[in-house]
N, C-alpha and C. Protein backbone atom coordinates (compact mmCIF):
# COMPACT_ATOMS: atom_id res chain seq x y z
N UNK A 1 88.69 98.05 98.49
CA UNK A 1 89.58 99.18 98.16
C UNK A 1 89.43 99.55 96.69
N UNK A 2 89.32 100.95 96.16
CA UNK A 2 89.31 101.29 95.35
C UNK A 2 90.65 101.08 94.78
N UNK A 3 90.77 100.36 92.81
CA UNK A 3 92.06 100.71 92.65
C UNK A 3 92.85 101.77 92.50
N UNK A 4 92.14 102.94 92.89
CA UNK A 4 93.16 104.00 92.71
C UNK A 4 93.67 104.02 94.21
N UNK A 5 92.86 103.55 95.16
CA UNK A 5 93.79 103.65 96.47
C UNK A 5 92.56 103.49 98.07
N UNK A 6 92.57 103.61 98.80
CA UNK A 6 91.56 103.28 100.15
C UNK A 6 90.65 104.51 100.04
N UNK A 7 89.30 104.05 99.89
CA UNK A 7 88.21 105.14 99.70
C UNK A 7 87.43 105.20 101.04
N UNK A 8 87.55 106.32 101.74
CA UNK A 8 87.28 106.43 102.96
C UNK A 8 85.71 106.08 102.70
N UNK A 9 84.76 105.76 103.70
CA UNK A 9 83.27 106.30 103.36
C UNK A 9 82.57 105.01 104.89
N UNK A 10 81.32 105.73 105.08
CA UNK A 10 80.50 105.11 106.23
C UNK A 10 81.17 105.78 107.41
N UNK A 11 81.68 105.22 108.14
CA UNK A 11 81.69 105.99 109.43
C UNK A 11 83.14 106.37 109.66
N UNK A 12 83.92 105.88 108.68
CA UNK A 12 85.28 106.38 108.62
C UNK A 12 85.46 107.50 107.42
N UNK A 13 84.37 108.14 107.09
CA UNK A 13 84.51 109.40 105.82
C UNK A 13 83.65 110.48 107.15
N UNK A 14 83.64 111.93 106.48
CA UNK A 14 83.06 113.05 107.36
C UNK A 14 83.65 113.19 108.58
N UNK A 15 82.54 113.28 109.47
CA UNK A 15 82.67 113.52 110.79
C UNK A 15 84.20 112.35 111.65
N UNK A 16 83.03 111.16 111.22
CA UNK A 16 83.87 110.16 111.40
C UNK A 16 85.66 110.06 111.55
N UNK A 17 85.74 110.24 110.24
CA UNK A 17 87.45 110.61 109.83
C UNK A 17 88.12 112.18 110.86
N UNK A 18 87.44 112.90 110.70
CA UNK A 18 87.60 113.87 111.57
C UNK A 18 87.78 113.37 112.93
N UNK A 19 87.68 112.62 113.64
CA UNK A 19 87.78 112.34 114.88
C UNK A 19 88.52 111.54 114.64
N UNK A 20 88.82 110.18 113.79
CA UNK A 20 90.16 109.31 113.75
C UNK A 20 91.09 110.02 113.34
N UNK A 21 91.10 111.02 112.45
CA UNK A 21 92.28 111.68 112.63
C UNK A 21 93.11 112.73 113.62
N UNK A 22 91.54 113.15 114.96
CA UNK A 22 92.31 113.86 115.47
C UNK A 22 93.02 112.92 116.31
N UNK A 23 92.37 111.71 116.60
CA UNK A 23 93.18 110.81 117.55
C UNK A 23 94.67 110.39 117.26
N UNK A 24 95.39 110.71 116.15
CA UNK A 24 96.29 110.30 115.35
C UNK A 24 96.86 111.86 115.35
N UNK A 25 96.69 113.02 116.02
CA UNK A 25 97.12 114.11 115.98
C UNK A 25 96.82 115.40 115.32
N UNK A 26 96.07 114.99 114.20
CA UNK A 26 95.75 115.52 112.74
C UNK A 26 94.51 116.84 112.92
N UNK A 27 94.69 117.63 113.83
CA UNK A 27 93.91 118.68 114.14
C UNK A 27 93.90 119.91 113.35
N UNK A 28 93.37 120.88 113.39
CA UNK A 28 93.28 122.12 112.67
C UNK A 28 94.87 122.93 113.01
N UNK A 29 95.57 122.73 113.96
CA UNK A 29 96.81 123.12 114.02
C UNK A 29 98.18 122.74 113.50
N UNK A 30 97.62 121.19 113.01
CA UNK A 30 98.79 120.27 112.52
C UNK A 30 98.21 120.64 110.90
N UNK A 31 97.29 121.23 110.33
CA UNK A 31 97.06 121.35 109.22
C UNK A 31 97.65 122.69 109.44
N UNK A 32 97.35 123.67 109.67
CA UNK A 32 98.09 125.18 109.69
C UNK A 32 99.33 125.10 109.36
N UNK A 33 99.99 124.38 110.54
CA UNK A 33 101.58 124.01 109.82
C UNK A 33 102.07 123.23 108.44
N UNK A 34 100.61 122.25 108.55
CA UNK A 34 101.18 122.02 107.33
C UNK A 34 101.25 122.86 105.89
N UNK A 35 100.40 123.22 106.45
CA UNK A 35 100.12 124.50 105.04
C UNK A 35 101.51 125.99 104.93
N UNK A 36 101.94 125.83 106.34
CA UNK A 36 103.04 126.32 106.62
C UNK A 36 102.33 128.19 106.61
N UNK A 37 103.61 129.14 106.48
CA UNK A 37 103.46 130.53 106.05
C UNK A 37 103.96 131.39 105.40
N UNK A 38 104.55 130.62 104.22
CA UNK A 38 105.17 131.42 103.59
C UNK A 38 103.87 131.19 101.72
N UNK A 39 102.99 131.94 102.09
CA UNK A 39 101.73 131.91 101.29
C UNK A 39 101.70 133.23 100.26
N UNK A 40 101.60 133.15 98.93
CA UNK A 40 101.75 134.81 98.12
C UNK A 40 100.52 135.03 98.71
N UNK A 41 100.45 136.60 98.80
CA UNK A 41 99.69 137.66 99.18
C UNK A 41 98.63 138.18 98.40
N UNK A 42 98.81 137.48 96.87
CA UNK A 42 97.94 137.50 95.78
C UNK A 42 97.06 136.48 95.53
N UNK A 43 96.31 136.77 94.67
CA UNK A 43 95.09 135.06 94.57
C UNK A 43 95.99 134.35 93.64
N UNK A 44 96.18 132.94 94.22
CA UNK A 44 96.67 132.01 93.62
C UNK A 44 95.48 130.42 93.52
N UNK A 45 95.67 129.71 92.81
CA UNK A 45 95.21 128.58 92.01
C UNK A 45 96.03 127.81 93.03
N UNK A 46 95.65 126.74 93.65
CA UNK A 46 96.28 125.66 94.48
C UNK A 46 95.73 124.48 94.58
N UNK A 47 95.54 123.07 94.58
CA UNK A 47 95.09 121.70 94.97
C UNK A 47 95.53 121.32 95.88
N UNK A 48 94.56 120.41 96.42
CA UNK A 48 94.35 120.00 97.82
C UNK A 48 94.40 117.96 97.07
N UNK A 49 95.26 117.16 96.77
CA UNK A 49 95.12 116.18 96.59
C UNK A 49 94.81 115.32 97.72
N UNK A 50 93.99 114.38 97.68
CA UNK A 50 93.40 113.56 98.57
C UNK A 50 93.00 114.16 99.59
N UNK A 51 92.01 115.44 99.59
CA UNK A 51 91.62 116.02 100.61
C UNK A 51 90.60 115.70 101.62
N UNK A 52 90.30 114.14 101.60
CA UNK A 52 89.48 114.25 102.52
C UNK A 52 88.09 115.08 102.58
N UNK A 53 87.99 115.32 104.35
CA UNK A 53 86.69 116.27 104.21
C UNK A 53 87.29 117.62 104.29
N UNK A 54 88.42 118.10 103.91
CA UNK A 54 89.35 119.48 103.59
C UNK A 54 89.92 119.89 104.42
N UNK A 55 90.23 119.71 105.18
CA UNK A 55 90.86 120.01 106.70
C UNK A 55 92.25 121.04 105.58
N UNK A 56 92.93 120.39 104.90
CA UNK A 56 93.94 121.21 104.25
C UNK A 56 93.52 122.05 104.28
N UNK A 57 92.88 121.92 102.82
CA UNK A 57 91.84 123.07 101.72
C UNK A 57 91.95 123.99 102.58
N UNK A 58 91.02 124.02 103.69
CA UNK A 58 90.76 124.86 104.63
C UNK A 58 91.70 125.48 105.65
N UNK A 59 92.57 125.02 105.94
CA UNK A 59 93.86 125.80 106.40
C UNK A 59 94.40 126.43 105.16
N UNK A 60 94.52 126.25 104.15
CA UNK A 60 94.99 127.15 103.14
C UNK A 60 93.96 128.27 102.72
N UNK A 61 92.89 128.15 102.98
CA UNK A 61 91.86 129.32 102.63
C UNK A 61 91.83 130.07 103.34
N UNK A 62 92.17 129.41 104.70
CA UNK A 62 92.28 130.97 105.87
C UNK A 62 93.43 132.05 105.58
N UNK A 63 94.23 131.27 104.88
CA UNK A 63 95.80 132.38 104.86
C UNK A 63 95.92 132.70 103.29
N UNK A 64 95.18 132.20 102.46
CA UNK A 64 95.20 132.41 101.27
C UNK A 64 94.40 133.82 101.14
N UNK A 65 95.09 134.86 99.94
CA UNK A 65 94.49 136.06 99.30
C UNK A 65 93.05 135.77 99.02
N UNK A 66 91.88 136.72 99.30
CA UNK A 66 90.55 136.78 98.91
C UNK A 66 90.90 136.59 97.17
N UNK A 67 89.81 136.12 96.79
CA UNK A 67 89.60 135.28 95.41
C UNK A 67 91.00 134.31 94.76
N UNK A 68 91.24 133.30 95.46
CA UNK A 68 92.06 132.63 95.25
C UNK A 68 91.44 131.32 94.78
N UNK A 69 91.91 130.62 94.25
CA UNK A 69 90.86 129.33 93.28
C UNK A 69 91.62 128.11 94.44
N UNK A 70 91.08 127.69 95.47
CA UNK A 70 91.27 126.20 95.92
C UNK A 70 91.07 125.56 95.82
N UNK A 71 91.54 124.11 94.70
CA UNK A 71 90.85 122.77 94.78
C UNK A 71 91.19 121.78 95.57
N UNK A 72 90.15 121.37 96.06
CA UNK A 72 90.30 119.90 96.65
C UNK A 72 89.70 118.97 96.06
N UNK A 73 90.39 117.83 96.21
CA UNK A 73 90.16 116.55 95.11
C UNK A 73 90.28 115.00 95.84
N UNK A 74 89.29 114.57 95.78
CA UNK A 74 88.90 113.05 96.49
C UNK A 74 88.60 111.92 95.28
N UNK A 75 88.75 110.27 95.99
CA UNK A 75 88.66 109.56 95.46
C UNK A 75 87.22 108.86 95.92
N UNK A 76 86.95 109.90 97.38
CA UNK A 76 85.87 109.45 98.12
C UNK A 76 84.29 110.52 98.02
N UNK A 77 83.25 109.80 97.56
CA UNK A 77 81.97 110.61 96.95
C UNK A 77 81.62 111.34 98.62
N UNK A 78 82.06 110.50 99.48
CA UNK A 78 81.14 110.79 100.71
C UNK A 78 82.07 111.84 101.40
N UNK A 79 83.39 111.77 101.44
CA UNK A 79 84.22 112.94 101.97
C UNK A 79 84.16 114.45 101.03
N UNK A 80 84.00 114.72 99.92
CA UNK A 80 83.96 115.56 98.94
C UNK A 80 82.42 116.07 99.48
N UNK A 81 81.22 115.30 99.36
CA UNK A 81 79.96 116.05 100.28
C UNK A 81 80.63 116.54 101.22
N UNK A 82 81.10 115.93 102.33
CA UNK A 82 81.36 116.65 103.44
C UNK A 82 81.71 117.89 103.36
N UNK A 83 83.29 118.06 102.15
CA UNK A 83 83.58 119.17 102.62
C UNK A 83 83.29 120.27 102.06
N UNK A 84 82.42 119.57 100.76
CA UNK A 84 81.53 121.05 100.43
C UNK A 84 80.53 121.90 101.37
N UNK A 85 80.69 121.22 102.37
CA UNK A 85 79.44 121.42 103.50
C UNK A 85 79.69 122.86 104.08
N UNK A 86 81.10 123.33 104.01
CA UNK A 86 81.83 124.49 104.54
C UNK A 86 82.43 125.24 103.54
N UNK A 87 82.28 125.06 102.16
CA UNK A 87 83.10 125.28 101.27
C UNK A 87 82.40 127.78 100.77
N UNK A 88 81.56 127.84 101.28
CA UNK A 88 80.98 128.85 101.41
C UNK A 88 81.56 129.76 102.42
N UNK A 89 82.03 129.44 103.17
CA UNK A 89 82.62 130.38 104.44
C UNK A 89 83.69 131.20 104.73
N UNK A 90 84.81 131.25 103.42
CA UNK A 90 86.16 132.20 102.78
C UNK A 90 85.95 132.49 102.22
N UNK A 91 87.01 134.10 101.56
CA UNK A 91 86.71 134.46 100.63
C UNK A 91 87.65 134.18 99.36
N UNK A 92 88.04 132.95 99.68
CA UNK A 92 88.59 132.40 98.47
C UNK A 92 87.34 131.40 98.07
N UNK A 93 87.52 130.92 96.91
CA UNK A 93 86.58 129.99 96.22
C UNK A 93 87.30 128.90 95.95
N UNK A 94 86.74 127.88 96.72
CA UNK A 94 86.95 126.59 97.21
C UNK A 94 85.77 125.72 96.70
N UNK A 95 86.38 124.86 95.93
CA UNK A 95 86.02 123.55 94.85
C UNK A 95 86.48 122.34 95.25
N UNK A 96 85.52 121.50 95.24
CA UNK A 96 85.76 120.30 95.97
C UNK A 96 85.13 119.08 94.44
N UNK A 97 86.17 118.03 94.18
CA UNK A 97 86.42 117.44 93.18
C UNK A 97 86.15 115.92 93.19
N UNK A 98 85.39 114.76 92.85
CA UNK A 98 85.68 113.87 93.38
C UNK A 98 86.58 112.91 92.07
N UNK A 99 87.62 112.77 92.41
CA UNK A 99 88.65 112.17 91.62
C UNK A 99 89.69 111.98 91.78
N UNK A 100 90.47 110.79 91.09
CA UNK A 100 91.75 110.34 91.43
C UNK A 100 92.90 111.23 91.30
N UNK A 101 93.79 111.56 92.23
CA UNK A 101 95.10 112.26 92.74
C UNK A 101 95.82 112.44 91.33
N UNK A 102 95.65 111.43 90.48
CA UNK A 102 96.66 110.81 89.49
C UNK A 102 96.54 111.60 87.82
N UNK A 103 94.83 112.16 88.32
CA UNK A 103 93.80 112.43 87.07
C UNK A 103 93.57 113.76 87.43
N UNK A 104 94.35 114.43 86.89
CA UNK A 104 94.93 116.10 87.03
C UNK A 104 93.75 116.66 86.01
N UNK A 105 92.42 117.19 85.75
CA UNK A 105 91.95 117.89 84.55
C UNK A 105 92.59 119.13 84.57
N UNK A 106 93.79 119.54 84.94
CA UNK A 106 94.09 121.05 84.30
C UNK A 106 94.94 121.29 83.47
N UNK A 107 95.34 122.16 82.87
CA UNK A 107 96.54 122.33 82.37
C UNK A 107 97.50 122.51 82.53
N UNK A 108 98.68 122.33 81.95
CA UNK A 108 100.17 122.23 82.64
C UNK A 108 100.33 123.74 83.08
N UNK A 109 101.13 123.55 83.98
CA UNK A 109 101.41 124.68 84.66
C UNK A 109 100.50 125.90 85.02
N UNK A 110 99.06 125.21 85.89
CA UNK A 110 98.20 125.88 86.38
C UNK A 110 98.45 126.54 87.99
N UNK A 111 98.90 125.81 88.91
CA UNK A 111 98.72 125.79 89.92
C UNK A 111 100.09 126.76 90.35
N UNK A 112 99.93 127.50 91.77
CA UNK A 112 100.92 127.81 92.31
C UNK A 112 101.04 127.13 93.49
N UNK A 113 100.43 126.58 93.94
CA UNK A 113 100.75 125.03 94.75
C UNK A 113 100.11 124.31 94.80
N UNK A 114 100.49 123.03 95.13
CA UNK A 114 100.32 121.25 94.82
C UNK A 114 100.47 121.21 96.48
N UNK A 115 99.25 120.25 96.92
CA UNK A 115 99.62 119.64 98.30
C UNK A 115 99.10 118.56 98.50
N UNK A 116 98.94 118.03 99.94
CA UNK A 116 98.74 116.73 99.68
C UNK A 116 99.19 116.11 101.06
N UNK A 117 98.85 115.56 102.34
CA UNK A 117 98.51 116.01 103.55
C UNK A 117 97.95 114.08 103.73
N UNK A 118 98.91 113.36 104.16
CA UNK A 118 97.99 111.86 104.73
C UNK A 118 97.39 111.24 103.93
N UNK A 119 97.84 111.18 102.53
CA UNK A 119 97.32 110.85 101.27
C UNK A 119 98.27 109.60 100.53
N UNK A 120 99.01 110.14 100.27
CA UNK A 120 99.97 109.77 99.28
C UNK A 120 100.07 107.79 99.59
N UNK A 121 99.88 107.81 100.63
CA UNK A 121 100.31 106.19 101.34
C UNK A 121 98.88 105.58 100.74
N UNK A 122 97.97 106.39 100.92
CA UNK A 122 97.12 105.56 100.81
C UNK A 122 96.80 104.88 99.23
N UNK A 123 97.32 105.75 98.10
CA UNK A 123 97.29 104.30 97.30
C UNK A 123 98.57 103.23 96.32
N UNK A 124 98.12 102.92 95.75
CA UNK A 124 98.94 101.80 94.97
C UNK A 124 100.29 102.56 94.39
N UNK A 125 101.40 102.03 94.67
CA UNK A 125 102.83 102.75 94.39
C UNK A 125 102.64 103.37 93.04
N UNK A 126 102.21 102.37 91.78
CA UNK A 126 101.79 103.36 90.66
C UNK A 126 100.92 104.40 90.76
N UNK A 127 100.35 104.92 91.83
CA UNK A 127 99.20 105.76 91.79
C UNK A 127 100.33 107.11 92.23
N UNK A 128 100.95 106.69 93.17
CA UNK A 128 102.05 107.47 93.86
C UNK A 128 102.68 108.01 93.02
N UNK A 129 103.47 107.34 92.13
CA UNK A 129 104.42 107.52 90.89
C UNK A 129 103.88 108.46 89.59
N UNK A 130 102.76 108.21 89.43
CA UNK A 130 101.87 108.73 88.61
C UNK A 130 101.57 110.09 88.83
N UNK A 131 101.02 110.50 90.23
CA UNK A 131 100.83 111.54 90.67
C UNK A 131 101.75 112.57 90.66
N UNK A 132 102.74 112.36 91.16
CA UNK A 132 104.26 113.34 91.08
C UNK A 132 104.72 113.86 90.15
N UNK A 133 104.35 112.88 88.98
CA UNK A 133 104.63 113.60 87.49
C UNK A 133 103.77 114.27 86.84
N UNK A 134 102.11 114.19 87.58
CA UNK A 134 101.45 115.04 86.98
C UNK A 134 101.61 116.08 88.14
N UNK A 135 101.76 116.43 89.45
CA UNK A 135 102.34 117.59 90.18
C UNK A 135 103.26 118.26 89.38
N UNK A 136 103.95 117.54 88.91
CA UNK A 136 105.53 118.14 88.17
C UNK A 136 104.88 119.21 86.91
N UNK A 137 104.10 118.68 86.07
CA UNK A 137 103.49 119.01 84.72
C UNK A 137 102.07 120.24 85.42
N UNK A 138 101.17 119.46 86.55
CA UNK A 138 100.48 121.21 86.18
C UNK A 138 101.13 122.67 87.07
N UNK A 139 102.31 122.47 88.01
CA UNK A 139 103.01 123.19 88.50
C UNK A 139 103.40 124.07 88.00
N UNK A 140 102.65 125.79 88.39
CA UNK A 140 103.67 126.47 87.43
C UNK A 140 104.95 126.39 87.43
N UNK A 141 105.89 127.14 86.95
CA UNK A 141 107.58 127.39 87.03
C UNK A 141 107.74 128.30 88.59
N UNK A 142 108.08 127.82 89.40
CA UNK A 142 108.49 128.47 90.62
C UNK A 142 107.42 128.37 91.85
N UNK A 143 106.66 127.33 91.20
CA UNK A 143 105.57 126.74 91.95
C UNK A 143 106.14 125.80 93.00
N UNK A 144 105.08 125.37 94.31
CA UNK A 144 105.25 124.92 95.02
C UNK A 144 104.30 123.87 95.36
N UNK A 145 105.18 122.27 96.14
CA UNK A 145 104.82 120.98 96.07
C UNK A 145 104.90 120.98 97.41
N UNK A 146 103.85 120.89 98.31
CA UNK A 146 103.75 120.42 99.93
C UNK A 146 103.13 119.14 99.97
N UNK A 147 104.39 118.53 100.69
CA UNK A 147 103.95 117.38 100.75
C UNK A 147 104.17 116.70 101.91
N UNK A 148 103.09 116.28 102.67
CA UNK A 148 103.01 115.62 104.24
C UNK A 148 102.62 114.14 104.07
N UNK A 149 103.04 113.24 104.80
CA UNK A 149 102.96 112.08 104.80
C UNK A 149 103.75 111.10 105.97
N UNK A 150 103.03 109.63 106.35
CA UNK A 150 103.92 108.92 106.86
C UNK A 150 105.71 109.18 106.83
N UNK A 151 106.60 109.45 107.85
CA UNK A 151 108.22 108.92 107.63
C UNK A 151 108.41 108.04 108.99
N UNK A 152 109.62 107.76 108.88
CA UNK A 152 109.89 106.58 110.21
C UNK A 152 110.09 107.46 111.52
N UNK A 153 108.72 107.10 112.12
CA UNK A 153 109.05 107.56 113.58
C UNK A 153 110.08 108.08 114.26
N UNK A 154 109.74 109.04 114.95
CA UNK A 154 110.64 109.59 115.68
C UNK A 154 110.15 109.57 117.44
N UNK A 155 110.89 109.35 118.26
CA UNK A 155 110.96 109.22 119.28
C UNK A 155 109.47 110.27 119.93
N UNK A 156 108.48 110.21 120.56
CA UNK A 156 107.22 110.99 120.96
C UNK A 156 106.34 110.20 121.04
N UNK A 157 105.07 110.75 121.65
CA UNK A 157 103.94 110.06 121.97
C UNK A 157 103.59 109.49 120.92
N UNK A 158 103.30 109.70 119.60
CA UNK A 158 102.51 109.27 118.77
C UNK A 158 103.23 108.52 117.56
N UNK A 159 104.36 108.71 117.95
CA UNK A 159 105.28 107.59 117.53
C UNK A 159 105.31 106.19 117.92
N UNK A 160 104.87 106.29 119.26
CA UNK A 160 105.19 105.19 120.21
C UNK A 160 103.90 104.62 120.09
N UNK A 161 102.78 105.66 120.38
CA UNK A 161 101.62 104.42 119.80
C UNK A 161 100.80 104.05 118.77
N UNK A 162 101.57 104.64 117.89
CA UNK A 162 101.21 103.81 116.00
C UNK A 162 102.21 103.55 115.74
N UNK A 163 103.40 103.13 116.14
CA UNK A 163 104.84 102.46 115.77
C UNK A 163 104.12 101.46 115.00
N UNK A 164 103.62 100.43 115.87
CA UNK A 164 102.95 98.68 115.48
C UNK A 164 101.67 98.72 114.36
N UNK A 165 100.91 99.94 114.00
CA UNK A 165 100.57 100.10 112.72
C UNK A 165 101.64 100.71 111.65
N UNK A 166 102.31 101.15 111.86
CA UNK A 166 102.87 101.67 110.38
C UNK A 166 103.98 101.35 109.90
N UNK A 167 103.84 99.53 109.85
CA UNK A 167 104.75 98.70 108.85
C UNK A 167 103.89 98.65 107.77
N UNK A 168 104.51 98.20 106.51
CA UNK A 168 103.71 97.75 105.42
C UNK A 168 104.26 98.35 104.42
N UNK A 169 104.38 97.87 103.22
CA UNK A 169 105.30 98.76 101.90
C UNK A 169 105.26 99.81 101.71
N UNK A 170 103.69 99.88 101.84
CA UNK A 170 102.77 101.72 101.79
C UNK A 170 103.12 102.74 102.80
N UNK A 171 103.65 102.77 103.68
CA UNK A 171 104.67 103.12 104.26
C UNK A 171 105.76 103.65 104.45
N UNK A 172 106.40 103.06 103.17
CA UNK A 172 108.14 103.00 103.34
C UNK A 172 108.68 103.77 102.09
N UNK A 173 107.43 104.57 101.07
CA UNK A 173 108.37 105.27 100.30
C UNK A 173 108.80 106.41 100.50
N UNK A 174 108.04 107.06 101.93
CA UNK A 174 108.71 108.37 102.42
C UNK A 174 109.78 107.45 103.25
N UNK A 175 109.20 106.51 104.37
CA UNK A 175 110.76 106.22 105.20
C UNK A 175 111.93 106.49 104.40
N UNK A 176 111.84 106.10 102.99
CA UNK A 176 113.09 105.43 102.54
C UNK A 176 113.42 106.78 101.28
N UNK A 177 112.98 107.74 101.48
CA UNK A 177 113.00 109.32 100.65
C UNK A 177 112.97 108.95 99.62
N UNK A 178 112.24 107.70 99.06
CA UNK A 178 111.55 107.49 97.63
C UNK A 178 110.83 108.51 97.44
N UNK A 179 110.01 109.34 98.04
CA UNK A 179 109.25 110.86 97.33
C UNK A 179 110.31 111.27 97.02
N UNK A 180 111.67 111.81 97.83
CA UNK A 180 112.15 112.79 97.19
C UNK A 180 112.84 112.62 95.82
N UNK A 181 113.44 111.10 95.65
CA UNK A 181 113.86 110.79 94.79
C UNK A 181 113.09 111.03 93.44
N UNK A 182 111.89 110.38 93.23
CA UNK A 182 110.79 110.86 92.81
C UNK A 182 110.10 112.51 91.86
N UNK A 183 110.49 112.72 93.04
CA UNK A 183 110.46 114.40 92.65
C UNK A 183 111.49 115.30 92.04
N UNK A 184 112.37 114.65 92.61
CA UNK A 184 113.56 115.35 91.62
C UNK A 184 114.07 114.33 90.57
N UNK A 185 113.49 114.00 89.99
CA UNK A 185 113.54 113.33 88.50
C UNK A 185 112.36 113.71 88.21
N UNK A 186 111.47 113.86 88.29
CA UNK A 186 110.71 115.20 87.75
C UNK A 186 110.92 116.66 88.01
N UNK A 187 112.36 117.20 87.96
CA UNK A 187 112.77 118.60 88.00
C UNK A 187 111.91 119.31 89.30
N UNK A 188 111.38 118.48 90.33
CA UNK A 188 111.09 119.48 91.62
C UNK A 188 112.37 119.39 92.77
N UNK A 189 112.94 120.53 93.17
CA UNK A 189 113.58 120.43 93.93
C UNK A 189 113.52 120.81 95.33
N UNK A 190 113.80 119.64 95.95
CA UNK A 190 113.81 120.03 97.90
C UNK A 190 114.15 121.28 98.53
N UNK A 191 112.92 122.17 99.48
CA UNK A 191 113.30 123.20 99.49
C UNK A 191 113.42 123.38 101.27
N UNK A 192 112.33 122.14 101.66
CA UNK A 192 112.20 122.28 103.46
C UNK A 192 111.75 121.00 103.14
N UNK A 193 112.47 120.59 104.56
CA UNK A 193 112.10 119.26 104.95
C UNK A 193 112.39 118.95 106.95
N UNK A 194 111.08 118.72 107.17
CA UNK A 194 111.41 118.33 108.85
C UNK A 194 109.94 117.75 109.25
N UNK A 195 109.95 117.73 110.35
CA UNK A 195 108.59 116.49 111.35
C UNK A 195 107.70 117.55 111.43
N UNK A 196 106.20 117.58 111.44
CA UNK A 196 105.70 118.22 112.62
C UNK A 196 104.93 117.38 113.46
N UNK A 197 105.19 115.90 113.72
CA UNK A 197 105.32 115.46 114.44
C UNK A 197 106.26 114.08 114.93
N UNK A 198 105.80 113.63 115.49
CA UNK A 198 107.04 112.29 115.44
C UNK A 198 106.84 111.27 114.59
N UNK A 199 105.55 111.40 113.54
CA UNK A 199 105.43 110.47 112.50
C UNK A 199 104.59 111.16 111.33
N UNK A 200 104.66 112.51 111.59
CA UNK A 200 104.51 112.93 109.93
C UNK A 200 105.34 113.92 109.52
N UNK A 201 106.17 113.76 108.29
CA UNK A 201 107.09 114.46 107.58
C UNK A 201 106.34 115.21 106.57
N UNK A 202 106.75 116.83 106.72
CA UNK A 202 106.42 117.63 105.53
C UNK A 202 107.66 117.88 104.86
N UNK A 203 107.75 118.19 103.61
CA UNK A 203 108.57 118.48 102.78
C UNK A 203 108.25 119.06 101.49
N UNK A 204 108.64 120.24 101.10
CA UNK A 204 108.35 121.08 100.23
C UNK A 204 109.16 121.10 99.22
N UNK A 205 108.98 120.85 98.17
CA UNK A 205 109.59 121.05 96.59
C UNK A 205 109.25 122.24 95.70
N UNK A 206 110.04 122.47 95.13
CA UNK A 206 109.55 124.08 94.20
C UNK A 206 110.28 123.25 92.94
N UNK A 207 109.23 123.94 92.07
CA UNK A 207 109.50 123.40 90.40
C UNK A 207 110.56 124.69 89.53
């Protein structure tokens, strides 16, 4: 494990990951929602933290304004190839980054949204902690924080059969609304919060 957090790669990065995640639900429709629809109509600047091979990124480029700046940002060399592999096909301009969640190169108050999609668990609680406050800092003022991740099961199929994987500390700081806490001590405040499925919670903060 990388210390910034679990570096996907070999047959669990690309393609690979793409198929363990759809088995876990994580399809091009569960990204749509996550990306939600309430998107400005203008080109906006947005990050894709721990994007994987972009599955976000890419639900936000479909609904995002032509020339809109999308980054996505990995800790993994082999998922970041991947998803430059498609990164040509919108007409937003989509940048794919390989670097830690935590290690923001922009300037404060760049972005008009921060996201972040099956990530956050995966690394070290300081990495977690770290991250939120640099969300907080490159966020513009009235900017927006999407944030999807592990919460405690809810009654459904896919609750019921990853219940018995998803103990473990890494886990338990959405169960236990340590993000939100989190976030609002860095001045982001809760704006939506609900399932879109029986074990992943989105929740949106505006700065």
């Amino acid at each position: 494990m990388n210390t910034k957090g679990r570096e996907f790669k070999g047959l669990y990065a690309g393609v690979g990951y793409k198929h363990w995640a759809a088995l876990m639900g994580f399809r091009a429709k569960f990204y749509r929602r996550a990306v939600g629809d309430d998107i400005p109509d203008y080109p906006i600047k947005a990050i894709d933290l721990g994007c994987g091979p972009g599955a976000l990124s890419y639900a936000l480029a479909e609904k995002a304004a032509p020339k809109s700046d999308i980054y996505g940002l990995d800790i993994s060399e082999e998922q970041i190839r991947y998803a430059r592999l498609h990164a040509d096909n919108y007409p937003c301009r989509l940048h794919f980054i390989n670097n830690s969640m935590d290690e923001l190169q922009f300037p404060d108050n760049y972005f008009d949204i921060v996201m972040t999609s099956m990530a956050l668990h995966e690394t070290p609680p300081e990495v977690r902690r770290n991250t939120i406050r640099q969300v907080a800092r490159k966020l513009k003022p009235g900017g927006k924080f999407i944030l999807v991740d592990w919460s405690k099961p809810r009654w459904g199929l896919y609750g019921i059969i990853w219940l018995p994987f998803l103990f473990g500390e890494n886990r338990k700081d959405n169960w236990n609304n340590v993000y939100k806490g989190l976030c609002e001590q860095e001045g982001l405040q809760l704006q939506e919060d609900t399932y879109l499925n029986s074990i992943a919670r989105r929740q949106v903060f505006l700065k």
